[in-house]
C-alpha atoms as a PDB file:
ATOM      1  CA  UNK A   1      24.702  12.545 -29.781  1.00  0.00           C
ATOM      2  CA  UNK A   2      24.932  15.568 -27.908  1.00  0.00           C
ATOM      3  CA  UNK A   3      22.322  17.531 -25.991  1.00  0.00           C
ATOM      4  CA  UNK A   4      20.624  18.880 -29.237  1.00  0.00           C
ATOM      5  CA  UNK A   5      18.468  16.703 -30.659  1.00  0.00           C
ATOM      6  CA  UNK A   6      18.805  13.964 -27.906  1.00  0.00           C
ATOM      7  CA  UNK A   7      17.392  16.132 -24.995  1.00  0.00           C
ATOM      8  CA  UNK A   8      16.415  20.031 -26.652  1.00  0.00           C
ATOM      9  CA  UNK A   9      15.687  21.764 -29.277  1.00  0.00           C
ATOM     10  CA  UNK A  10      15.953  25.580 -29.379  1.00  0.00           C
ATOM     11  CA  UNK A  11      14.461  28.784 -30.867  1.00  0.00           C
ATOM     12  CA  UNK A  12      17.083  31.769 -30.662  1.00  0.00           C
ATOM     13  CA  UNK A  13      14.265  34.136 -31.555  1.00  0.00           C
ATOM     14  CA  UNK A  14      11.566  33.061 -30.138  1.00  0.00           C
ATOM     15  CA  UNK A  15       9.000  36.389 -29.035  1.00  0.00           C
ATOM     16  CA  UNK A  16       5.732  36.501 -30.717  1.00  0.00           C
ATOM     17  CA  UNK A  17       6.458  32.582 -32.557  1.00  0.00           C
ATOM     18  CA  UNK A  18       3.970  29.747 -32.254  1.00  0.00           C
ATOM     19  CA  UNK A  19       6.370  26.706 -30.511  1.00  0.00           C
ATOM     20  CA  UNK A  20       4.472  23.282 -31.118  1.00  0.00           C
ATOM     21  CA  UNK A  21       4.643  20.631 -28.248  1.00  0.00           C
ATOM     22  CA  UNK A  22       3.495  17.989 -30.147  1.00  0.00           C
ATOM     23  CA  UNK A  23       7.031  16.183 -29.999  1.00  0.00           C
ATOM     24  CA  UNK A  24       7.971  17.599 -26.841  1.00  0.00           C
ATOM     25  CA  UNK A  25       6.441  17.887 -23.009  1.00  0.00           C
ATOM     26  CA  UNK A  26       7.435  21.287 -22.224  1.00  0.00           C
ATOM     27  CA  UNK A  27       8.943  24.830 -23.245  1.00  0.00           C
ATOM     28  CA  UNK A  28      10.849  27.087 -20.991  1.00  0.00           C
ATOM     29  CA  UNK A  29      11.721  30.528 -21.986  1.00  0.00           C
ATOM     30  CA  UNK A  30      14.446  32.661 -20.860  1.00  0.00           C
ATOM     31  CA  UNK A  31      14.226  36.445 -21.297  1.00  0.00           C
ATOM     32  CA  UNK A  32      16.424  39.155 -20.890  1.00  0.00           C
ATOM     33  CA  UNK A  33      16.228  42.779 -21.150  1.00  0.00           C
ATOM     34  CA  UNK A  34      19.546  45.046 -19.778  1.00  0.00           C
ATOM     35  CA  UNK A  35      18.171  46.604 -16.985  1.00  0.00           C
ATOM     36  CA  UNK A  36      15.025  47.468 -18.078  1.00  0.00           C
ATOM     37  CA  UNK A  37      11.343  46.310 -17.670  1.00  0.00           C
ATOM     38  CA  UNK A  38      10.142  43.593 -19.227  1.00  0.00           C
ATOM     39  CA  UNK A  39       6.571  41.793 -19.681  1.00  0.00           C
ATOM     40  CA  UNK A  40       5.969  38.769 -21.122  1.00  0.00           C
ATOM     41  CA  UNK A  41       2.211  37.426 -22.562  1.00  0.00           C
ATOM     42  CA  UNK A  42       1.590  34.142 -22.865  1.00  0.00           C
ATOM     43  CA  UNK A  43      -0.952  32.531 -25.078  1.00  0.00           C
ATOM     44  CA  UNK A  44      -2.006  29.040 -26.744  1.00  0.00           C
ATOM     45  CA  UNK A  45      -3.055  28.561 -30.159  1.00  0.00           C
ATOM     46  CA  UNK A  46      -3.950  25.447 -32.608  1.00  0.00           C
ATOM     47  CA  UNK A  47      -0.947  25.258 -35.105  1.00  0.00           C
ATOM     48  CA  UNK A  48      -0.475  29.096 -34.985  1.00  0.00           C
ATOM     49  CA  UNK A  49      -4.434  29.978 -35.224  1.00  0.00           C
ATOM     50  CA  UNK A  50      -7.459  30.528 -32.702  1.00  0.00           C
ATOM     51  CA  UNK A  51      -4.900  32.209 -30.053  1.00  0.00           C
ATOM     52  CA  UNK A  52      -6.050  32.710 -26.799  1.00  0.00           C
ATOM     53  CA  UNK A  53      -4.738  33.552 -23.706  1.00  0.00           C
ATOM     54  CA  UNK A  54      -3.125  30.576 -21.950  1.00  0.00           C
ATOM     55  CA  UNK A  55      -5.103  30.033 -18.366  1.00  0.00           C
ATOM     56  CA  UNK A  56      -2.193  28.371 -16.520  1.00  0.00           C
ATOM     57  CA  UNK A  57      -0.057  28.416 -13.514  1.00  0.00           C
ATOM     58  CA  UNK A  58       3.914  29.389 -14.416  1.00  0.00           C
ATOM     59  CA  UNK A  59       6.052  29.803 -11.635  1.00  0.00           C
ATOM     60  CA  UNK A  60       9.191  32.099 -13.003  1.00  0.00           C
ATOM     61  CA  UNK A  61      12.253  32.874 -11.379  1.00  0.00           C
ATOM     62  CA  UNK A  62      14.259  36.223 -12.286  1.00  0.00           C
ATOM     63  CA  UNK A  63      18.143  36.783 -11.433  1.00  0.00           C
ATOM     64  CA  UNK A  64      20.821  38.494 -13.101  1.00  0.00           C
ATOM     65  CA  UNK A  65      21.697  38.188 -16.851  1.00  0.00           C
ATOM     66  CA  UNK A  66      25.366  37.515 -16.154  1.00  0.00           C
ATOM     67  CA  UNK A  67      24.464  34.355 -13.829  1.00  0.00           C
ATOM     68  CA  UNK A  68      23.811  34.426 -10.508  1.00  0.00           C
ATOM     69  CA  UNK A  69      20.895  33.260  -7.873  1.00  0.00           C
ATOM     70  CA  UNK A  70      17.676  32.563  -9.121  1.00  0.00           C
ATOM     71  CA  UNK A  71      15.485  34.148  -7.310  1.00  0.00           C
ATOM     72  CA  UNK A  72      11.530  32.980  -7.258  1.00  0.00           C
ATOM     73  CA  UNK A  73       8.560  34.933  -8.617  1.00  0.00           C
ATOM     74  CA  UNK A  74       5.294  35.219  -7.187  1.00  0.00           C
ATOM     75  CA  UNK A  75       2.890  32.526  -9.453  1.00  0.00           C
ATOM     76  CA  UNK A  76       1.538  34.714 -12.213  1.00  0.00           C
ATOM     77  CA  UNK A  77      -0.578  33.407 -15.079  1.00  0.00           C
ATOM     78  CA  UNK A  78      -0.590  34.320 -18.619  1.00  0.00           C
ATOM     79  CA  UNK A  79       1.260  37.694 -18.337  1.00  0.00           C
ATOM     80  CA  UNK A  80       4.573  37.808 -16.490  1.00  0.00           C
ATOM     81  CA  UNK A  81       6.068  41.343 -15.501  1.00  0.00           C
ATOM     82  CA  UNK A  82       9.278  41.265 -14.448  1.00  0.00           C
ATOM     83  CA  UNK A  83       9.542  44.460 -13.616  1.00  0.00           C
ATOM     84  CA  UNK A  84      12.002  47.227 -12.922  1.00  0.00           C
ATOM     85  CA  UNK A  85      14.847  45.568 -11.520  1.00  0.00           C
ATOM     86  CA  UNK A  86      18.236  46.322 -12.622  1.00  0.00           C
ATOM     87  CA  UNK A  87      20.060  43.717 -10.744  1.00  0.00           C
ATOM     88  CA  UNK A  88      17.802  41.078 -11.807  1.00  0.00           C
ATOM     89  CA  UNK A  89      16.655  41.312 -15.988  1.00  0.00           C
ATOM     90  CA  UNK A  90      16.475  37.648 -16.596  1.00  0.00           C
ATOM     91  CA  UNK A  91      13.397  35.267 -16.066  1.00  0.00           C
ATOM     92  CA  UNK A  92      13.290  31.850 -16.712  1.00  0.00           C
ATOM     93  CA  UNK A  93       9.749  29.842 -16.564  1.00  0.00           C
ATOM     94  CA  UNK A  94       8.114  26.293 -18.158  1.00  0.00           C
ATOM     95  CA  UNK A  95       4.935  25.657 -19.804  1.00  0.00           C
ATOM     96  CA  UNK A  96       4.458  21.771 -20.032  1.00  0.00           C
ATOM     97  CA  UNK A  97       2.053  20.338 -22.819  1.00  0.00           C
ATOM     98  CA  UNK A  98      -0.758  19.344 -20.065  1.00  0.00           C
ATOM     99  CA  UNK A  99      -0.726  22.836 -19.448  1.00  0.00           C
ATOM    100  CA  UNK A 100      -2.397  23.469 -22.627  1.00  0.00           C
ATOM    101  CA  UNK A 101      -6.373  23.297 -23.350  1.00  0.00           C
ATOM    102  CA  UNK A 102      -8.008  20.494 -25.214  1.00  0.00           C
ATOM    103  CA  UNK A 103      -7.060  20.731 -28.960  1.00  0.00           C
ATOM    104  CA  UNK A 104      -4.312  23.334 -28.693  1.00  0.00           C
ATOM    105  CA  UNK A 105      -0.904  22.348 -29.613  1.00  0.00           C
ATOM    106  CA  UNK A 106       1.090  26.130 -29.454  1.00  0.00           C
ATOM    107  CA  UNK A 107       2.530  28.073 -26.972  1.00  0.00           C
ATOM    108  CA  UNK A 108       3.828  31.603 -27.884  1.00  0.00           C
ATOM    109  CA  UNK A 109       5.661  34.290 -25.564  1.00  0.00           C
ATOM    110  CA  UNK A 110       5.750  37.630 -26.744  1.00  0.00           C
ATOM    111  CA  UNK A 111       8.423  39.836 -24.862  1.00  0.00           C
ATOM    112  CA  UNK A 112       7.774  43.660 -25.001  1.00  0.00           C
ATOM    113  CA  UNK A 113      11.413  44.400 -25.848  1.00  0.00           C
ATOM    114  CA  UNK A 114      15.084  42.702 -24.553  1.00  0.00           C
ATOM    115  CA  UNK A 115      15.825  38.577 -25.923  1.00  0.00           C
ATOM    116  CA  UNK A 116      13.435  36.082 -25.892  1.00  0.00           C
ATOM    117  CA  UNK A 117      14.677  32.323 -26.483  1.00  0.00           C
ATOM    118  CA  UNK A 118      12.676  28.913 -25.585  1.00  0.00           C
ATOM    119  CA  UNK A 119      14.403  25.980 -25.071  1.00  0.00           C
ATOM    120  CA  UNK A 120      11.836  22.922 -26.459  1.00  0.00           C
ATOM    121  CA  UNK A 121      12.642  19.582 -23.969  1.00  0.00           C
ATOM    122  CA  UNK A 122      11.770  16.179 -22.708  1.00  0.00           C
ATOM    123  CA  UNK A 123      11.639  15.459 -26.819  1.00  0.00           C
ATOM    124  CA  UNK A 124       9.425  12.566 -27.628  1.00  0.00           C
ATOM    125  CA  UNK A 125      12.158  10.861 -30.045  1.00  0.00           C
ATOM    126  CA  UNK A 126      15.856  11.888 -30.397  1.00  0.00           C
ATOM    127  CA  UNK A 127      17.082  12.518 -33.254  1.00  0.00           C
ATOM    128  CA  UNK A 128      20.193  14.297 -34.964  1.00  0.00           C
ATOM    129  CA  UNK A 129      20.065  17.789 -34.956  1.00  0.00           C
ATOM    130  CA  UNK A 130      19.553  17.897 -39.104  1.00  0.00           C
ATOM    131  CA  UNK A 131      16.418  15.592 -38.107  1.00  0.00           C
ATOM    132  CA  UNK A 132      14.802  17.588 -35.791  1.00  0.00           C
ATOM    133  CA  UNK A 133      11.365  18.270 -36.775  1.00  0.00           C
ATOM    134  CA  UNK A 134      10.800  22.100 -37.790  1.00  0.00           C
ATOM    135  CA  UNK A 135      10.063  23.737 -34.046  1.00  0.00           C
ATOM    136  CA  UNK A 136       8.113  26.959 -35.262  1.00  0.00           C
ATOM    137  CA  UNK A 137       4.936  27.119 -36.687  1.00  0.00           C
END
């Protein structure tokens, strides 16, 4: 078995989508917006209802959307601004399951325009990629 399934599990479209970490310990997201500006909001819910904002430390980097350095980001909290940056329109950042309040399972990223995809890892069981339980709510 490959990475899929035995290590990840990803969501290609993943602004505005309630992620569940109930099998999983953490979510990073990767964004990406050509040369523009781009925010990102991130909030908690329980199964997709009672959102909130997400109180919580994420420490994103930003670098270029072709590859290159990473370059760190001052620690924000639930709303990340990349900002104008043409050289640099990619950020990267985690949200592990502890990071969550008591009784919320769901972490969604909304991305005010440009790519937003979350990679779901350190999976609780591996399992074939067929098997892998659904990872939106």
């Amino acid at each position: 078995m490959k990475g899929l399934g035995r290590v990840y599990n990803v969501v290609a479209a993943a602004s505005g989508v309630h992620i569940p970490l109930t099998n999983a310990t953490a979510v990073s997201f990767v964004t990406f917006l050509d040369a523009g500006t781009q925010i990102a909001t991130i909030k908690e819910s329980v199964d997709g209802a009672s959102e909130q904002a997400l109180d919580c430390n994420v420490y994103p980097h930003k670098g270029p959307g072709v590859g290159g350095t990473w370059t760190a980001m001052a620690e924000q909290d639930d709303t990340l601004d990349l900002g104008t940056d043409a050289t640099n329109d990619c950020m990267v950042f985690t949200v592990d399951a502890a990071q969550l309040s008591d009784g919320f399972n769901c972490v969604e990223v909304t991305v005010s325009g440009g790519i937003c995809i979350a990679i779901v890892h350190d999976l609780a069981q591996q399992r074939k990629p067929a098997n892998l339980p659904r990872n939106v709510v």
